[in-house]
Protein backbone atom coordinates (compact mmCIF):
# COMPACT_ATOMS: atom_id res chain seq x y z
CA UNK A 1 -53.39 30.10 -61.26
CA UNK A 2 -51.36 27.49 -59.80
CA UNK A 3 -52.81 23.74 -59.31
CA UNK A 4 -52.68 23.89 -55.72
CA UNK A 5 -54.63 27.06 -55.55
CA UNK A 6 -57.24 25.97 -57.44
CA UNK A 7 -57.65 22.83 -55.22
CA UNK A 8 -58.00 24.87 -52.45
CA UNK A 9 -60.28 27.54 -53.80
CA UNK A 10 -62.54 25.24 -55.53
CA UNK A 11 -65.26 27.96 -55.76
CA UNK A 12 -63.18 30.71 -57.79
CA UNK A 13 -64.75 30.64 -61.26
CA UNK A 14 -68.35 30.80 -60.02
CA UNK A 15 -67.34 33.86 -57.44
CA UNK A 16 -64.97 35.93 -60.14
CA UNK A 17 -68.08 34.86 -62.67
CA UNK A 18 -70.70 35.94 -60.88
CA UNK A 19 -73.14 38.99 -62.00
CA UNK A 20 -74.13 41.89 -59.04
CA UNK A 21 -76.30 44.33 -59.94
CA UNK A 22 -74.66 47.44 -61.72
CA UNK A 23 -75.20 49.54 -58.48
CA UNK A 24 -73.72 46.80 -56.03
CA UNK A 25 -70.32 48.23 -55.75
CA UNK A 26 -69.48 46.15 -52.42
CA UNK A 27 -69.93 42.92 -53.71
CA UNK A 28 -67.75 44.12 -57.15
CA UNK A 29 -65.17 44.93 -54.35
CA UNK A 30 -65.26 41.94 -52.12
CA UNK A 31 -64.58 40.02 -54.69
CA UNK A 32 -61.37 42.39 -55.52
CA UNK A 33 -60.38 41.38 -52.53
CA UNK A 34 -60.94 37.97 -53.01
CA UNK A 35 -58.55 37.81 -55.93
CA UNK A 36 -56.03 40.30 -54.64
CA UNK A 37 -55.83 37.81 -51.38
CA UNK A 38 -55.73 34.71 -53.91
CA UNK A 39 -53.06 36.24 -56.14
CA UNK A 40 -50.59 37.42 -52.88
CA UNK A 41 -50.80 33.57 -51.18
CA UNK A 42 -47.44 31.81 -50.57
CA UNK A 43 -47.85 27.99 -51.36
CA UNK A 44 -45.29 27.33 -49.07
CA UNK A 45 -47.40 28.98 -46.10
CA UNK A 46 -50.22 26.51 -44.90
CA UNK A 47 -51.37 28.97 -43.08
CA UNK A 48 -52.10 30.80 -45.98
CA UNK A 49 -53.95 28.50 -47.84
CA UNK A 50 -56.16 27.90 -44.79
CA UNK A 51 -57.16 31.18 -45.49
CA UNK A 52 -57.73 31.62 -49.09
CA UNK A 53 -59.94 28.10 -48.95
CA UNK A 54 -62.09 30.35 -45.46
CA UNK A 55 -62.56 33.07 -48.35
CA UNK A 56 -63.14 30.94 -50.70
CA UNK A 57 -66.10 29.77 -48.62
CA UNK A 58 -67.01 32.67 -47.34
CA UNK A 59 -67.27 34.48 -50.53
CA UNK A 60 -69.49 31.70 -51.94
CA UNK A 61 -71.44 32.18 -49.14
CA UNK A 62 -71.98 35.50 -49.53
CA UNK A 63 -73.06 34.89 -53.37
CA UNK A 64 -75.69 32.37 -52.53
CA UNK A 65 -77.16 33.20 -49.01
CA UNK A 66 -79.36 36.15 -48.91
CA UNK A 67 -79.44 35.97 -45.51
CA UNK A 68 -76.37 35.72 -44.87
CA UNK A 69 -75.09 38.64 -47.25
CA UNK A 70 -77.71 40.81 -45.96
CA UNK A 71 -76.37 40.88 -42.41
CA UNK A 72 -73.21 40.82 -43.01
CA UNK A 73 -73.81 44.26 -45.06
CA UNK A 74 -75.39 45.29 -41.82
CA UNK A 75 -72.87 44.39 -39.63
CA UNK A 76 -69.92 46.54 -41.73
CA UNK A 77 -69.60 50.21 -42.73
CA UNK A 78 -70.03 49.64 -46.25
CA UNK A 79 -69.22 53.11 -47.53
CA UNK A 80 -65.80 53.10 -45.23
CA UNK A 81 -65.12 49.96 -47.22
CA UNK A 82 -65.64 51.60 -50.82
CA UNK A 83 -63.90 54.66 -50.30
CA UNK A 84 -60.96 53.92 -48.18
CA UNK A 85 -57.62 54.53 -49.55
CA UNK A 86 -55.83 51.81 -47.60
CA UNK A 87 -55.77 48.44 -48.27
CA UNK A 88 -58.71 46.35 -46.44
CA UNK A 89 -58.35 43.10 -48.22
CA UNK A 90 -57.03 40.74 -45.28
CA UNK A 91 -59.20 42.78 -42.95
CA UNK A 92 -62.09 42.84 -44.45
CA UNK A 93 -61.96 38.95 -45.71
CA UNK A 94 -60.57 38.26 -42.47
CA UNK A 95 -63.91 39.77 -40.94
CA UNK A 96 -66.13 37.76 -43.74
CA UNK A 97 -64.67 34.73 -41.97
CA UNK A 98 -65.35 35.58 -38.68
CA UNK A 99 -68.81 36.82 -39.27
CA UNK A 100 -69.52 33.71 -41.10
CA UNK A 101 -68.37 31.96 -37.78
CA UNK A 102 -70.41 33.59 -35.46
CA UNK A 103 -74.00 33.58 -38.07
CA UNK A 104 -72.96 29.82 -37.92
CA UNK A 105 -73.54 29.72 -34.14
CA UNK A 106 -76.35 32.18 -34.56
CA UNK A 107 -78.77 31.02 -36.89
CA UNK A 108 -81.80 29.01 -35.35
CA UNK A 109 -81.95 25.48 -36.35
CA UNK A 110 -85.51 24.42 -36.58
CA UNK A 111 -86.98 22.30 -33.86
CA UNK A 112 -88.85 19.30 -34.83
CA UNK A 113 -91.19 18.04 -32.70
CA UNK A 114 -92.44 14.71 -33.41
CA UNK A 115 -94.50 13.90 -30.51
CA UNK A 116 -98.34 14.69 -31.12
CA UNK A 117 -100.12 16.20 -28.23
């Protein structure tokens, strides 16, 4: 992998790395798409890059969030995704990114109250 690359996508060992469970055949492919989209990048294209380093978040994301991966499972036809014959990867990383986005915006942030009553 080129140097530049693996600046950018500073999270690539510990997503290629990572163990799913045997039966967890979306997260196997996911991350088929996240080296697929890795291996097609142009380093000339900064636009590009931009988005290999999103997946690159995005897919670590996924890994370590429960949450996070749970809804996003939710929010996509899973099976679709397995079985399709054409190519998803930009679409579905693409997707990642901007469901990542919005669960950003989404997610509650606790509200401390410090004042006693």
């Amino acid at each position: 992998m080129n140097e530049k690359v693996k600046n950018i996508c500073k999270n690539y060992s510990f997503i290629v790395n990572c163990e799913f469970l045997d039966d967890d055949l979306f997260s196997y492919k996911l991350v088929e798409f996240y080296k697929k989209a890795i291996s097609r990048v142009t380093m000339d294209d900064s636009k590009s890059l931009d988005k290999i380093s999103n997946y690159d978040r995005v897919m670590k994301k996924y890994i370590e969030d429960y949450e996070f991966s749970k809804n996003f499972r939710d929010s996509i036809d899973v099976s679709t995704v397995l079985v399709s014959k054409v190519d998803l990867t930009n679409a579905v990383l693409d997707y990642a990114v901007d469901f990542s986005s919005k669960y950003n915006d989404d997610v509650e942030k606790p509200i401390i109250n410090t004042r006693w009553i």
